[in-house]
C-alpha atoms as a PDB file:
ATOM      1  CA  UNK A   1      85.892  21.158  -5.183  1.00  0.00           C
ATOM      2  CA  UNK A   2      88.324  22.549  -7.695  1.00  0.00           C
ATOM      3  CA  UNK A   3      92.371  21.852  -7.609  1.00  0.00           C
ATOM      4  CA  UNK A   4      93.316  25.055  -7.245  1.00  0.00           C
ATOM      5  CA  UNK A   5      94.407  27.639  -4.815  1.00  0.00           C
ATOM      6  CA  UNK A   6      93.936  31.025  -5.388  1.00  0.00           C
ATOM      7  CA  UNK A   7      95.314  34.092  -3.115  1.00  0.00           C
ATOM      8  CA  UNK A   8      94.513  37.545  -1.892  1.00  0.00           C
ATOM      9  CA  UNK A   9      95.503  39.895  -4.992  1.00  0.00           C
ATOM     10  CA  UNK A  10      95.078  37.100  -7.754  1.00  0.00           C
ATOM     11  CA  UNK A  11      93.267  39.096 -10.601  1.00  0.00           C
ATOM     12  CA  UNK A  12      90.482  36.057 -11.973  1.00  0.00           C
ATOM     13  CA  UNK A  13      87.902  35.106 -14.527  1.00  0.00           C
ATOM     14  CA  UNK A  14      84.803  33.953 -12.949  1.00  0.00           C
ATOM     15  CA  UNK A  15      80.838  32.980 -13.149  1.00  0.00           C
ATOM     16  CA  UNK A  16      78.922  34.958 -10.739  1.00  0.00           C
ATOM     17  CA  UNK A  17      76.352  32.387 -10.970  1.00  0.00           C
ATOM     18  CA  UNK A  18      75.524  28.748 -11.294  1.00  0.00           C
ATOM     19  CA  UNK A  19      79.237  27.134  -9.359  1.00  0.00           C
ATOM     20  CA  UNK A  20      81.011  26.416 -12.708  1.00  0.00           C
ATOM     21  CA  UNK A  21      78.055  24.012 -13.888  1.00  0.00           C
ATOM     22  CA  UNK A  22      75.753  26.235 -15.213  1.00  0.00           C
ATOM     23  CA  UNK A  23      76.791  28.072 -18.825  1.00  0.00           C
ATOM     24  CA  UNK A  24      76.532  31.390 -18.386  1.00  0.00           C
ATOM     25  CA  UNK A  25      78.844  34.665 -18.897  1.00  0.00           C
ATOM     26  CA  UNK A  26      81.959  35.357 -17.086  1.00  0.00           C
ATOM     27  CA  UNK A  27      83.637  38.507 -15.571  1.00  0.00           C
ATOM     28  CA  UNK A  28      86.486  39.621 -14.188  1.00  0.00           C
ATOM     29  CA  UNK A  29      87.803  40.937 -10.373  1.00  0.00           C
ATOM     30  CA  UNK A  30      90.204  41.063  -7.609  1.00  0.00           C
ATOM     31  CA  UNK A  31      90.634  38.559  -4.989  1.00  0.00           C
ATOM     32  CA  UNK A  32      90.427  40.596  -2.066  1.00  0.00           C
ATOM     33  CA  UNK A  33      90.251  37.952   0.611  1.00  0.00           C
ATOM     34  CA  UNK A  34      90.318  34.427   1.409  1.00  0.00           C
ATOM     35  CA  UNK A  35      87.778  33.131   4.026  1.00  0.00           C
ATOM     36  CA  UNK A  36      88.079  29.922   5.958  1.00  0.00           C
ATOM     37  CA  UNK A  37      85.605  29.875   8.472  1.00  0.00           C
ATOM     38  CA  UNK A  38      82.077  30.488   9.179  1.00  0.00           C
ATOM     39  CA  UNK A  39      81.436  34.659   8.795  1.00  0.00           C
ATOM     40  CA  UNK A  40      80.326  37.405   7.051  1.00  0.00           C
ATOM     41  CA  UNK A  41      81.869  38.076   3.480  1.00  0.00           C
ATOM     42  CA  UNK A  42      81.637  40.441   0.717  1.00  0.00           C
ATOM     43  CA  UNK A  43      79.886  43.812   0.390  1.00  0.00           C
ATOM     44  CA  UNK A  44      76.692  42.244   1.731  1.00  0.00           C
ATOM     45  CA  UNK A  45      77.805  40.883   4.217  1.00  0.00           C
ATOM     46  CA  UNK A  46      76.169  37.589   3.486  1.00  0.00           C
ATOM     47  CA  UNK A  47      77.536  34.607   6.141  1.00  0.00           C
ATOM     48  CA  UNK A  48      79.403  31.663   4.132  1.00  0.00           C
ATOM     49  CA  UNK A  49      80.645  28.412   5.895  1.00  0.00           C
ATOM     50  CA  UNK A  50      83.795  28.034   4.796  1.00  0.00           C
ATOM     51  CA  UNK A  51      86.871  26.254   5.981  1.00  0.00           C
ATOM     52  CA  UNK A  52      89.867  25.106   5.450  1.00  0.00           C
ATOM     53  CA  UNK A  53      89.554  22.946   2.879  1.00  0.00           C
ATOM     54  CA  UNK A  54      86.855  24.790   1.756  1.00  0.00           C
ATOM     55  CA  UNK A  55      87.297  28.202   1.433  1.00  0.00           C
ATOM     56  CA  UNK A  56      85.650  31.505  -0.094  1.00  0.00           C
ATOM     57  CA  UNK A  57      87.288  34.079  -1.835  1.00  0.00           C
ATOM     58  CA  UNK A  58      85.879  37.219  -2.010  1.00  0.00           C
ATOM     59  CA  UNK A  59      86.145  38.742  -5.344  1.00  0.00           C
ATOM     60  CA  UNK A  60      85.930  42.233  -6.223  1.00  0.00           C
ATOM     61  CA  UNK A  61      84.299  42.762  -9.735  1.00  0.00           C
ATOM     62  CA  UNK A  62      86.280  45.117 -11.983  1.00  0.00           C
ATOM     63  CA  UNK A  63      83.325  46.644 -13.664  1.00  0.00           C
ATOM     64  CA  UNK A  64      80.778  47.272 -10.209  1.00  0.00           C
ATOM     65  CA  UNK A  65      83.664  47.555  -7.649  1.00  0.00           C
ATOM     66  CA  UNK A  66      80.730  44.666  -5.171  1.00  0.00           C
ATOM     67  CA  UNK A  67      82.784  42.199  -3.755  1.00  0.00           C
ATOM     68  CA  UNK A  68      81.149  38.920  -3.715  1.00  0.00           C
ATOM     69  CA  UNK A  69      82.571  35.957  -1.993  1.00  0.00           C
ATOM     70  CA  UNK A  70      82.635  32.152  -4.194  1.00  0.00           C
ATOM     71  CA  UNK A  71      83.644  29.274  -4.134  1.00  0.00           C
ATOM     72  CA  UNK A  72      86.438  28.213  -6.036  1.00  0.00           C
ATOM     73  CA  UNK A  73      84.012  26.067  -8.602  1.00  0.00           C
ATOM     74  CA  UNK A  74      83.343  29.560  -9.690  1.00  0.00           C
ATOM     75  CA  UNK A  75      86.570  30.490 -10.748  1.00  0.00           C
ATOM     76  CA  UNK A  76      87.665  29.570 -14.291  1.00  0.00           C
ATOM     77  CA  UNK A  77      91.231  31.117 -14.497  1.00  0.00           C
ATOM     78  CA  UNK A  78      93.823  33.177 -12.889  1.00  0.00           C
ATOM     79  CA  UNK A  79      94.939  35.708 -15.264  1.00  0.00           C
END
Protein backbone atom coordinates (compact mmCIF):
# COMPACT_ATOMS: atom_id res chain seq x y z
CA UNK A 1 0.00 0.00 0.00
CA UNK A 2 1.41 3.40 -0.79
CA UNK A 3 2.59 6.12 2.05
CA UNK A 4 0.42 8.54 1.19
CA UNK A 5 -2.84 10.13 2.00
CA UNK A 6 -4.70 11.83 -0.37
CA UNK A 7 -8.10 13.95 0.27
CA UNK A 8 -11.40 14.91 -1.24
CA UNK A 9 -10.45 17.89 -3.75
CA UNK A 10 -6.69 16.80 -4.26
CA UNK A 11 -6.24 17.34 -8.12
CA UNK A 12 -3.80 13.88 -9.07
CA UNK A 13 -1.80 12.08 -11.69
CA UNK A 14 -2.81 8.57 -11.99
CA UNK A 15 -2.80 5.01 -13.99
CA UNK A 16 -6.22 3.93 -14.69
CA UNK A 17 -4.88 0.57 -15.05
CA UNK A 18 -2.44 -2.02 -13.87
CA UNK A 19 -2.10 -0.61 -9.63
CA UNK A 20 1.18 1.34 -10.24
CA UNK A 21 3.03 -1.95 -11.50
CA UNK A 22 2.12 -2.11 -14.84
CA UNK A 23 3.78 0.77 -17.37
CA UNK A 24 1.25 2.30 -18.97
CA UNK A 25 -0.05 6.08 -19.58
CA UNK A 26 -1.23 8.36 -16.95
CA UNK A 27 -4.07 10.98 -16.64
CA UNK A 28 -5.26 13.41 -14.65
CA UNK A 29 -8.66 14.06 -12.20
CA UNK A 30 -10.31 15.19 -9.14
CA UNK A 31 -10.53 13.36 -5.99
CA UNK A 32 -14.04 13.50 -5.37
CA UNK A 33 -14.33 11.10 -2.48
CA UNK A 34 -12.61 8.95 -0.13
CA UNK A 35 -14.18 5.49 0.61
CA UNK A 36 -13.46 3.37 3.63
CA UNK A 37 -15.76 0.69 3.70
CA UNK A 38 -17.36 -1.91 1.70
CA UNK A 39 -19.91 0.04 -1.06
CA UNK A 40 -20.62 1.22 -4.21
CA UNK A 41 -18.14 3.83 -5.82
CA UNK A 42 -17.69 5.78 -8.86
CA UNK A 43 -19.97 6.40 -11.85
CA UNK A 44 -20.56 2.66 -12.14
CA UNK A 45 -21.29 2.03 -9.25
CA UNK A 46 -18.93 -0.87 -8.98
CA UNK A 47 -18.68 -2.25 -5.00
CA UNK A 48 -14.93 -1.86 -3.60
CA UNK A 49 -13.87 -3.23 -0.10
CA UNK A 50 -12.21 -0.68 1.31
CA UNK A 51 -11.33 0.37 4.80
CA UNK A 52 -9.62 2.21 6.87
CA UNK A 53 -6.38 1.50 6.21
CA UNK A 54 -7.28 0.76 2.96
CA UNK A 55 -9.17 3.11 1.27
CA UNK A 56 -10.51 4.13 -2.35
CA UNK A 57 -10.59 7.34 -3.76
CA UNK A 58 -12.77 8.06 -6.33
CA UNK A 59 -11.25 10.09 -8.99
CA UNK A 60 -12.92 12.13 -11.46
CA UNK A 61 -10.99 12.18 -14.86
CA UNK A 62 -10.49 15.69 -16.26
CA UNK A 63 -10.81 14.74 -19.84
CA UNK A 64 -14.26 12.11 -19.58
CA UNK A 65 -15.76 13.77 -16.43
CA UNK A 66 -16.28 9.15 -15.19
CA UNK A 67 -15.32 8.95 -11.82
CA UNK A 68 -13.53 5.84 -11.09
CA UNK A 69 -12.60 4.78 -7.65
CA UNK A 70 -8.50 3.34 -7.01
CA UNK A 71 -6.48 2.49 -4.88
CA UNK A 72 -3.85 4.62 -3.82
CA UNK A 73 -1.04 2.28 -5.75
CA UNK A 74 -2.64 4.04 -8.61
CA UNK A 75 -1.84 7.37 -7.80
CA UNK A 76 1.58 8.73 -8.84
CA UNK A 77 1.41 12.43 -7.62
CA UNK A 78 -0.61 15.12 -6.14
CA UNK A 79 -0.29 18.10 -8.22
Amino acid sequence: MSQNSYNVGDHVQYQGIGGGNVENSTTHGEITDVVTDKQQAGSSGVTVNASAEDPRYVIRNDNTGKETAYKADNIKKAE
